[in-house]
PDB file of N, CA and C in Angstrom:
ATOM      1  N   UNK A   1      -5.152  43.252 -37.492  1.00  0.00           N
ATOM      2  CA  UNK A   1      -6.178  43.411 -38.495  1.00  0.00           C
ATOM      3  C   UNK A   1      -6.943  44.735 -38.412  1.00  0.00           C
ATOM      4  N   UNK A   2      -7.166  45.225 -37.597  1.00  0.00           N
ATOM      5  CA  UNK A   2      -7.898  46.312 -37.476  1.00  0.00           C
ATOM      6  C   UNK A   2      -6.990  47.577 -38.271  1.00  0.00           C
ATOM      7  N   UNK A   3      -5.826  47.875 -37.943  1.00  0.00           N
ATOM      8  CA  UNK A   3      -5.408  48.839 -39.305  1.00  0.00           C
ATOM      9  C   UNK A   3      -5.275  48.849 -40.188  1.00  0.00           C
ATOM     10  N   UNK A   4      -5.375  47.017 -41.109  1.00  0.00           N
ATOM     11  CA  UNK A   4      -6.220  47.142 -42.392  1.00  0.00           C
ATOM     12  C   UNK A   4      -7.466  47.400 -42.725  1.00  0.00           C
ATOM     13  N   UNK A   5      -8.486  47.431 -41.407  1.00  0.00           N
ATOM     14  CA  UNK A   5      -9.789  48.004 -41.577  1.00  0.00           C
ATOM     15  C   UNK A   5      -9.792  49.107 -41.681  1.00  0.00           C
ATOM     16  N   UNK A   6      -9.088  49.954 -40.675  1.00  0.00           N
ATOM     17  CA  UNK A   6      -8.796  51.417 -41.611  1.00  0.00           C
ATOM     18  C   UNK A   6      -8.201  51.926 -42.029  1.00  0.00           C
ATOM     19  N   UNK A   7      -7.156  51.078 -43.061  1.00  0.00           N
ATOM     20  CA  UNK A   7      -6.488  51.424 -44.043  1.00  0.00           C
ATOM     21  C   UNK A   7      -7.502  51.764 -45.024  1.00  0.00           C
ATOM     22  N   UNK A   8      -8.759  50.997 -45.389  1.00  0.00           N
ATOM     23  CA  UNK A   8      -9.299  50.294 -46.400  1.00  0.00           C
ATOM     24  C   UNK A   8     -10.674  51.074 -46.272  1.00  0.00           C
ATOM     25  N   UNK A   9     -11.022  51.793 -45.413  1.00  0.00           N
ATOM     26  CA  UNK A   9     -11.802  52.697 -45.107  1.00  0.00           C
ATOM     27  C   UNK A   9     -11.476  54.624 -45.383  1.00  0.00           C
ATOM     28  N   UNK A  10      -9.721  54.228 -44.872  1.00  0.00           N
ATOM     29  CA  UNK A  10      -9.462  55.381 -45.313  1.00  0.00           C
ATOM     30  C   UNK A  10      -9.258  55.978 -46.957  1.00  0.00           C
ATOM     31  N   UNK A  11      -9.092  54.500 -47.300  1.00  0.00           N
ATOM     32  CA  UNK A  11      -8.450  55.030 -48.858  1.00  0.00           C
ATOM     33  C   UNK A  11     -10.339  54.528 -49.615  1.00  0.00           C
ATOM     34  N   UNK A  12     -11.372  54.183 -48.891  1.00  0.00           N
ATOM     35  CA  UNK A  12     -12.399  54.300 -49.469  1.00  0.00           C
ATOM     36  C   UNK A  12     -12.972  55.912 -49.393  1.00  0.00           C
ATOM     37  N   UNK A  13     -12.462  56.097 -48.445  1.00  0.00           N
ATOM     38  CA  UNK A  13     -12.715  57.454 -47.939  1.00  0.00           C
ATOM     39  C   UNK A  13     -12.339  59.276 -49.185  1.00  0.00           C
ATOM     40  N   UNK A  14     -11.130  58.333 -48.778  1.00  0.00           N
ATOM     41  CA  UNK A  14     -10.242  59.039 -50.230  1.00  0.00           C
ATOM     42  C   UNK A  14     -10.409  59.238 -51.575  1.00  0.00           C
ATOM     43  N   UNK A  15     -11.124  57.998 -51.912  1.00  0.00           N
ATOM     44  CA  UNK A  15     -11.390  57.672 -53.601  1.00  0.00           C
ATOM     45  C   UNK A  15     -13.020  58.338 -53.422  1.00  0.00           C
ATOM     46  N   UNK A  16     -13.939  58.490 -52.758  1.00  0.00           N
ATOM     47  CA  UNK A  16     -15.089  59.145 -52.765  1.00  0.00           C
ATOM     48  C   UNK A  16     -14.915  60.451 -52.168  1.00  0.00           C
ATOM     49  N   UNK A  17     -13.811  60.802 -52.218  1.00  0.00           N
ATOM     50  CA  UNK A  17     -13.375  62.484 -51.985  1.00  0.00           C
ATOM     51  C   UNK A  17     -13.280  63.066 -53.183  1.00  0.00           C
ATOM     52  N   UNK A  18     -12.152  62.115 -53.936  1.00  0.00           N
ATOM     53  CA  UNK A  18     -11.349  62.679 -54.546  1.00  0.00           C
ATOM     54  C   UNK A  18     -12.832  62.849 -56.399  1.00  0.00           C
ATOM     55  N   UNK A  19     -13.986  61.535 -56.323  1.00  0.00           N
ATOM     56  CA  UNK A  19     -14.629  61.417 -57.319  1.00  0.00           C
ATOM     57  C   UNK A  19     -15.756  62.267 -56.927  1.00  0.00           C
ATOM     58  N   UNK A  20     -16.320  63.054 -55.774  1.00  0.00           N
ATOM     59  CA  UNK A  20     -16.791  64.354 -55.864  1.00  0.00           C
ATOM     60  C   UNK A  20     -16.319  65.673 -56.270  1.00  0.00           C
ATOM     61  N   UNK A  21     -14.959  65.388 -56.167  1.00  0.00           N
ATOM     62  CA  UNK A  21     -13.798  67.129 -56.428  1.00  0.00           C
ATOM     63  C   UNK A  21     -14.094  66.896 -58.140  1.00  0.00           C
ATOM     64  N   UNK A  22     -13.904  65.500 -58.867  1.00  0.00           N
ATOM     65  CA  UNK A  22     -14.015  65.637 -60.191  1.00  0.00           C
ATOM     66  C   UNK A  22     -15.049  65.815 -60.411  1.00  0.00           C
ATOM     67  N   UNK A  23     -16.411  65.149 -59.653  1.00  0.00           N
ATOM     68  CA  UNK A  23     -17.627  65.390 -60.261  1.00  0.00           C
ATOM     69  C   UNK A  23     -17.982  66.987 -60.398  1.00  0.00           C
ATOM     70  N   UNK A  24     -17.711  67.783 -59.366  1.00  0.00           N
ATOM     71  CA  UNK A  24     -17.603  69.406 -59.197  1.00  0.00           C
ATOM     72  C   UNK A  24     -16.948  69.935 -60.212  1.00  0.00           C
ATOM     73  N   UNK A  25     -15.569  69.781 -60.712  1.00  0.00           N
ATOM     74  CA  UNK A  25     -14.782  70.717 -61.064  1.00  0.00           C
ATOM     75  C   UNK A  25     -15.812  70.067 -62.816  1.00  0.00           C
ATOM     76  N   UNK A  26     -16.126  69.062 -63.298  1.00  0.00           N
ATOM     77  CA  UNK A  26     -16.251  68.885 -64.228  1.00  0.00           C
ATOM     78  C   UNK A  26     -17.785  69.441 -64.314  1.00  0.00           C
ATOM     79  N   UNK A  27     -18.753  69.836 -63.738  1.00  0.00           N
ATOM     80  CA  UNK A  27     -19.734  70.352 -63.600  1.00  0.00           C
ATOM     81  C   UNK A  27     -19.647  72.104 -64.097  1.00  0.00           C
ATOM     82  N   UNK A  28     -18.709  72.471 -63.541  1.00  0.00           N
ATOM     83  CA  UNK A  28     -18.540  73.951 -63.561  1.00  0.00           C
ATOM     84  C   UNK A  28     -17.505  74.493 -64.969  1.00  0.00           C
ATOM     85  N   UNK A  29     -18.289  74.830 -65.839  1.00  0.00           N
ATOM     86  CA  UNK A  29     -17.430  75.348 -67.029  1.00  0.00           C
ATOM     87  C   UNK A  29     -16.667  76.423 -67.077  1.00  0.00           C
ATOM     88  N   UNK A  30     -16.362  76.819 -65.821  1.00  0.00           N
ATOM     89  CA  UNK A  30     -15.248  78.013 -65.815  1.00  0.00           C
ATOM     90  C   UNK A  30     -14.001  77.196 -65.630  1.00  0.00           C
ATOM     91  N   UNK A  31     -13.009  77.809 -66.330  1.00  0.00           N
ATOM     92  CA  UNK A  31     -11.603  77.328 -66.070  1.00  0.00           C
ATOM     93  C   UNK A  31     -10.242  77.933 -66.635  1.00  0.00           C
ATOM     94  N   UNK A  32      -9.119  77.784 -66.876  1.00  0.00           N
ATOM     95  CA  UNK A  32      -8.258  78.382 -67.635  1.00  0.00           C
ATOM     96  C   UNK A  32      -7.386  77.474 -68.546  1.00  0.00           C
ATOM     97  N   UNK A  33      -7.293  78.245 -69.237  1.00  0.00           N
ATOM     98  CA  UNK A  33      -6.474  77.286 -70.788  1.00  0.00           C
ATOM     99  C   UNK A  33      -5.172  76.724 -70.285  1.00  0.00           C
ATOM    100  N   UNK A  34      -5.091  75.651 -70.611  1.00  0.00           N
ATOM    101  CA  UNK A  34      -3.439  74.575 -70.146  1.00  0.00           C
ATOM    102  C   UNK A  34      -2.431  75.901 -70.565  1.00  0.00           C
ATOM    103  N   UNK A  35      -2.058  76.245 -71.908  1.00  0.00           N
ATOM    104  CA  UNK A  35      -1.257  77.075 -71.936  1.00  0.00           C
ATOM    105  C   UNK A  35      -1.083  78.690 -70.883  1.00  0.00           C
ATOM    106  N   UNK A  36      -2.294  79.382 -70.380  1.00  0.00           N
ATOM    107  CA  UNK A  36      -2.073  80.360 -69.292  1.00  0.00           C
ATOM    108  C   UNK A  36      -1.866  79.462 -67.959  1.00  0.00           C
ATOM    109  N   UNK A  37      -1.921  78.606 -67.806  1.00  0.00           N
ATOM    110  CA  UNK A  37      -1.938  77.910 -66.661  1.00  0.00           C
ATOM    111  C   UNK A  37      -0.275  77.570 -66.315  1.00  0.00           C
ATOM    112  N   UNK A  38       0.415  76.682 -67.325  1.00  0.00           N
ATOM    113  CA  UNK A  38       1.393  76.465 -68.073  1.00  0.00           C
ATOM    114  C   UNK A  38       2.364  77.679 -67.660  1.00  0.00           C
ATOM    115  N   UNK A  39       1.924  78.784 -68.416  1.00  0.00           N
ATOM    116  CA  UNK A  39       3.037  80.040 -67.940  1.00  0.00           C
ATOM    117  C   UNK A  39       2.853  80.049 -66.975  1.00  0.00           C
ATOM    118  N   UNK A  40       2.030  80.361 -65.997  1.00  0.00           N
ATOM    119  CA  UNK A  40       1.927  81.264 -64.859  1.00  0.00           C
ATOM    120  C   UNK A  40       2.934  80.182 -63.659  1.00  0.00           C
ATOM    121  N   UNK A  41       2.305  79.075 -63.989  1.00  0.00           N
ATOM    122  CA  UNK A  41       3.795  77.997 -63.152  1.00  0.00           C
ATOM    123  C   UNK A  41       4.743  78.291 -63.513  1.00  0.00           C
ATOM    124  N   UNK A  42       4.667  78.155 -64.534  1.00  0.00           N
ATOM    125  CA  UNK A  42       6.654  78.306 -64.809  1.00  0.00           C
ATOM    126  C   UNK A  42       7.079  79.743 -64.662  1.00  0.00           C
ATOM    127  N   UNK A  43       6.736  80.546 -64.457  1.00  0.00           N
ATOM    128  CA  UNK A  43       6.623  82.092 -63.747  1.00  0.00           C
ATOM    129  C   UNK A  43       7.098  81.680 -62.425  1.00  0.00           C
ATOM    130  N   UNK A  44       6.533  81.293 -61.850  1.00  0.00           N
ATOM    131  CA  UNK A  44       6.388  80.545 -59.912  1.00  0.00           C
ATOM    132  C   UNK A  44       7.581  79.884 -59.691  1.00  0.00           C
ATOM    133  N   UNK A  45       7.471  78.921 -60.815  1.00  0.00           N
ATOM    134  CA  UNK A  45       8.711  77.968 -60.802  1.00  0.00           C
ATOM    135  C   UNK A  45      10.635  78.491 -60.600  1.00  0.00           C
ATOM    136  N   UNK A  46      10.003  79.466 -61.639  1.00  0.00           N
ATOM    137  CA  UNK A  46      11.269  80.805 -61.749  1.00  0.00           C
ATOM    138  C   UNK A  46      11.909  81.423 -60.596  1.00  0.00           C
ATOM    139  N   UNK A  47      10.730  81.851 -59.749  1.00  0.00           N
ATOM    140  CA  UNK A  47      10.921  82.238 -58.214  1.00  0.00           C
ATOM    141  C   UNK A  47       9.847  83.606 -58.800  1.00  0.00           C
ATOM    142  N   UNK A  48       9.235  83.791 -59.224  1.00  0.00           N
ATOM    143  CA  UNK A  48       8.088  84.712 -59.099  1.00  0.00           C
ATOM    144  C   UNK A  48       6.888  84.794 -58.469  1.00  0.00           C
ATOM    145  N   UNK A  49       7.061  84.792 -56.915  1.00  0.00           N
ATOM    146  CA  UNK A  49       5.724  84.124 -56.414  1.00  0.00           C
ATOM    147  C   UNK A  49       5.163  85.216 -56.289  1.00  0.00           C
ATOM    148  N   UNK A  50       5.105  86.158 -56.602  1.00  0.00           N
ATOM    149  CA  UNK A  50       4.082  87.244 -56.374  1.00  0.00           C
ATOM    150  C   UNK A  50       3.100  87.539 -58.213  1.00  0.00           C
ATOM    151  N   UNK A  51       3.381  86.504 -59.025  1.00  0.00           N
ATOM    152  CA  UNK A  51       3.021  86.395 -59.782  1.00  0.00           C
ATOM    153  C   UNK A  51       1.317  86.410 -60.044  1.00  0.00           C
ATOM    154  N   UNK A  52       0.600  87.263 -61.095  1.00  0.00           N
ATOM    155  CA  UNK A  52      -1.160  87.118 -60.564  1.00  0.00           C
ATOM    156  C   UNK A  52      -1.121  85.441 -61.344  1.00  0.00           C
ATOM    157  N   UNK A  53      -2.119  84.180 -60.578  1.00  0.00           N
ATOM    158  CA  UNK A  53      -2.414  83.824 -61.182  1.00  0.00           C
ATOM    159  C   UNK A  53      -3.359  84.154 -62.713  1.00  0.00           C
ATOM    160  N   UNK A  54      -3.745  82.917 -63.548  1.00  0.00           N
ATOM    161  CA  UNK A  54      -4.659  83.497 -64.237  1.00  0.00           C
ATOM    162  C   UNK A  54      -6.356  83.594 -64.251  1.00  0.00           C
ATOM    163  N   UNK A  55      -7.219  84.635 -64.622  1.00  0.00           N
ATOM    164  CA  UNK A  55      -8.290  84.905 -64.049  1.00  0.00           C
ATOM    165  C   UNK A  55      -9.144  83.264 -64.618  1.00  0.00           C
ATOM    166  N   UNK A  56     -10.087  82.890 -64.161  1.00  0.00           N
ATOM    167  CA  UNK A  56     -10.828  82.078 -65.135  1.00  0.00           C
ATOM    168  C   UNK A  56     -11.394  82.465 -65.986  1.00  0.00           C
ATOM    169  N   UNK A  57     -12.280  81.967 -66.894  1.00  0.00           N
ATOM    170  CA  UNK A  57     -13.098  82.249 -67.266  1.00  0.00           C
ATOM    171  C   UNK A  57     -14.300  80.786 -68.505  1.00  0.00           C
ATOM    172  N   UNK A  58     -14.909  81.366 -69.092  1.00  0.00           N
ATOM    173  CA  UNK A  58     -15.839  80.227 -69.825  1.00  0.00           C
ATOM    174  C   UNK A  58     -14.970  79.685 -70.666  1.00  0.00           C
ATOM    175  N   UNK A  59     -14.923  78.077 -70.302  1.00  0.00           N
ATOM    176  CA  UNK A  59     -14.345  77.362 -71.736  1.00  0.00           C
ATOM    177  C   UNK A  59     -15.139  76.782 -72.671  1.00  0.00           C
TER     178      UNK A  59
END
């Protein structure tokens, strides 16, 4: 029983990680458009890893 106690701790752990990273990223109105985002992977994807990502900026 005890490594379902911290199973169940860890993945509480996890889900109040993961709903501060959204509360942050959704706080901050800088970001980049799906479509520059979009290329610049599939750039990477290609084998272009020296590729610039794209800069942010206000959405």
């Amino acid at each position: 029983m005890p490594n379902l106690a911290r199973q169940i701790d860890d993945e509480a752990a996890e889900s109040d990680a993961l709903k501060a990273a959204v509360a942050k990223a959704r706080a901050d109105r800088r970001g980049v458009p799906h479509e520059r985002m979009r290329e610049w992977l599939l750039r990477v994807a290609e084998g272009e890893f020296g590729a610039e990502p794209p800069e942010t900026r206000d959405l």
